[in-house]
Protein backbone atom coordinates (compact mmCIF):
# COMPACT_ATOMS: atom_id res chain seq x y z
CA UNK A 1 -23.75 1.17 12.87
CA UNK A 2 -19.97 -0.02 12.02
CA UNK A 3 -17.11 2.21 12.79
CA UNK A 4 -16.56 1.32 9.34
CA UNK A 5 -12.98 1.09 8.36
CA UNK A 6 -10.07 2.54 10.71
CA UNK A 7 -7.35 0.66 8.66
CA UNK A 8 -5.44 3.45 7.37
CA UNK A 9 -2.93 0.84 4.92
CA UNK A 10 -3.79 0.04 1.13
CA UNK A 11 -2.15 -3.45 -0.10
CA UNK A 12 -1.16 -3.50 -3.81
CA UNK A 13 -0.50 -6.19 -5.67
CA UNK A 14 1.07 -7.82 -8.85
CA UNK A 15 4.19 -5.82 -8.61
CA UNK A 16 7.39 -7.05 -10.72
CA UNK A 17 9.55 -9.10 -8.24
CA UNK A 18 12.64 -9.06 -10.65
CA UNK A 19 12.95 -5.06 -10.43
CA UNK A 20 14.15 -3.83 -7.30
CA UNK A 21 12.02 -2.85 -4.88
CA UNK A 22 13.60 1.28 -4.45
CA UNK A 23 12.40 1.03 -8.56
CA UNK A 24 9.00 -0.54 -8.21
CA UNK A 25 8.44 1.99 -5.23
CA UNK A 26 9.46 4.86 -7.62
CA UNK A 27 6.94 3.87 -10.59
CA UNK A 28 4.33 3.32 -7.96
CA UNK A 29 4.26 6.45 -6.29
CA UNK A 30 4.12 8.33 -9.94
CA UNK A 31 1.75 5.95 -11.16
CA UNK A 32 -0.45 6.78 -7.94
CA UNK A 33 0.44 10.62 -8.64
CA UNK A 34 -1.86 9.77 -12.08
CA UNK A 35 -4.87 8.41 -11.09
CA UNK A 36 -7.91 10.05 -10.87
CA UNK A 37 -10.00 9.79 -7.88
CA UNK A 38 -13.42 7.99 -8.48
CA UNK A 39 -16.35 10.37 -8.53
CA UNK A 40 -14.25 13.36 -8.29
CA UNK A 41 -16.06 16.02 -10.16
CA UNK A 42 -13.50 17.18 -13.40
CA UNK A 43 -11.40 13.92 -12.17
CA UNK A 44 -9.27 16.99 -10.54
CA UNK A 45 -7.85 15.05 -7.75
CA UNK A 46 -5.08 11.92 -8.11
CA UNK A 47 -4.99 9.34 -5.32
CA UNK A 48 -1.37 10.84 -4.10
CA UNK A 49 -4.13 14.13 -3.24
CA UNK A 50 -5.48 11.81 -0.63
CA UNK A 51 -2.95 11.96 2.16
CA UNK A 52 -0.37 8.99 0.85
CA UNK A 53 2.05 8.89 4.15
CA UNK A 54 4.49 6.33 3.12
CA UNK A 55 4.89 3.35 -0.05
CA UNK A 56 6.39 0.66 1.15
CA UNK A 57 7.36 -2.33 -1.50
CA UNK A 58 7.10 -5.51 1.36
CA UNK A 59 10.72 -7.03 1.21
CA UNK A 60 10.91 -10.75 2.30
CA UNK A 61 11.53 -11.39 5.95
CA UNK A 62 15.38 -12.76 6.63
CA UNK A 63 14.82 -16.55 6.21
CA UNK A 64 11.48 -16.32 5.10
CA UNK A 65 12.18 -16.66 1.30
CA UNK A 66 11.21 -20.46 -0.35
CA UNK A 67 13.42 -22.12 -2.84
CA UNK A 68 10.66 -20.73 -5.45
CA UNK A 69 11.37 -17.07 -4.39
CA UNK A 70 15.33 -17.07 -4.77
CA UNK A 71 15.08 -15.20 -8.22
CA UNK A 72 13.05 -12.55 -6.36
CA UNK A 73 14.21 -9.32 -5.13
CA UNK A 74 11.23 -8.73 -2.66
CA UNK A 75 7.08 -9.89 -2.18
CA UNK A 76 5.48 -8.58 -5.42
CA UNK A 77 3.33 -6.00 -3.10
CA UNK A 78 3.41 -2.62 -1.44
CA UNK A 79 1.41 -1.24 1.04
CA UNK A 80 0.44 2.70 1.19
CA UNK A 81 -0.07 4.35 4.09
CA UNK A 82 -3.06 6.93 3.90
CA UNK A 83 -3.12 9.91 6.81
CA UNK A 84 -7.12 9.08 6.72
CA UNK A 85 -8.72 5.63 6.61
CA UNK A 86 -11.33 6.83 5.09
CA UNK A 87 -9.31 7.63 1.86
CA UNK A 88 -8.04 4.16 1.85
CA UNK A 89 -11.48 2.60 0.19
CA UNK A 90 -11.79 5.71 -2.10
CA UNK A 91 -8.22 5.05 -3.30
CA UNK A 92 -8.91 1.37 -3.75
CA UNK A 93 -11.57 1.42 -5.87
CA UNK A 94 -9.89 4.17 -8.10
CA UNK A 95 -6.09 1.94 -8.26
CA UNK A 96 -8.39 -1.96 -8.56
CA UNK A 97 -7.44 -3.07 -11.89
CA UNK A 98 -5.70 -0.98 -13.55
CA UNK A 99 -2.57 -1.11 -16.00
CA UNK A 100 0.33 0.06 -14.12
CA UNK A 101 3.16 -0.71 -17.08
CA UNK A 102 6.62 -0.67 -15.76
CA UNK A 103 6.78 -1.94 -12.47
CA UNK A 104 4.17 -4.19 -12.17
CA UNK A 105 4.45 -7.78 -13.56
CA UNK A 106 0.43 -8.43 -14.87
CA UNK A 107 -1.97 -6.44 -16.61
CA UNK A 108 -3.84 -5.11 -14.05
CA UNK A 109 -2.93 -4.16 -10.38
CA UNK A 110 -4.81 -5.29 -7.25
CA UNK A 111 -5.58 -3.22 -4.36
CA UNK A 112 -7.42 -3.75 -1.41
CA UNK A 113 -7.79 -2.85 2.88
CA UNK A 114 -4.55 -3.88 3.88
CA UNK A 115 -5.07 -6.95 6.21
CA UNK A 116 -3.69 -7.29 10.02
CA UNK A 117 -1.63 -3.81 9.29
CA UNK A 118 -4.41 -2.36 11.62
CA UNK A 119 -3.60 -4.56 14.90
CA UNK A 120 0.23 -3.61 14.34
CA UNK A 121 -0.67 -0.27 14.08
CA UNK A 122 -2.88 -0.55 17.49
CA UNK A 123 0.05 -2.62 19.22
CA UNK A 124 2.91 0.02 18.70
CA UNK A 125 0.37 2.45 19.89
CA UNK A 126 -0.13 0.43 22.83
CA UNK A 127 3.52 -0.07 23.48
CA UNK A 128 4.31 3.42 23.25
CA UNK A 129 1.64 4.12 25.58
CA UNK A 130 3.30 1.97 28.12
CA UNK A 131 6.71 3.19 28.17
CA UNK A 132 5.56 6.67 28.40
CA UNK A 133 4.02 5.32 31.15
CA UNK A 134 6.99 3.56 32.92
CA UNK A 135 8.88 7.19 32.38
């Protein structure tokens, strides 16, 4: 049997790049505040009822940014922070494809496991471990 998933981050995608990112955060987090949980019996619980920790829309790294990006005020993607991982699938498949209006720059949304945020996650865990250590 799997662990299954420990990754506690949600990536979501097709956010509008031209609206700044303190705005597309805003519209996010009510959007997320609207949607009904999959399977929820009565639909009575929204994916913010899940445990959302933080919203982050991903900013571009100093000197990362192309010649294609300059118009661009950050990535086009967020990443929510669950206080479970197991909420992150549930919340997923309730967000995947749906019309977000204002704020998001396609139809539909995307949203998936977050990738790699897990081994950052483990690493600052790991380095905290240490200096408490050294102390």
């Amino acid at each position: 049997a799997t662990a299954g998933n420990v990754n506690r981050w949600m990536y979501v995608g097709n956010l509008d790049w031209h609206m700044a990112a303190a705005e597309v955060q805003e519209h996010l987090q009510r959007f997320l505040a609207t949607v009904p949980v999959k399977g929820d019996v009565g639909a009575s619980r929204c994916i913010t009822d899940l445990g959302v920790e933080e919203v982050e829309v991903v900013p571009f790294a100093s000197g990362k940014m192309k010649g294609r990006d300059a118009d661009k005020l950050h990535q086009g993607f967020a990443l929510v922070r669950f206080e479970r991982a197991a909420m992150v699938e549930v919340a997923c498949q309730a967000l995947q494809g749906l019309p977000m209006g204002t704020g998001s720059r396609l139809d539909t949304l995307t949203a998936s496991i977050a990738r790699h945020r897990i081994e950052k996650e483990q690493a600052q865990q790991e380095r905290e471990q240490r200096e408490a250590a050294e102390l």
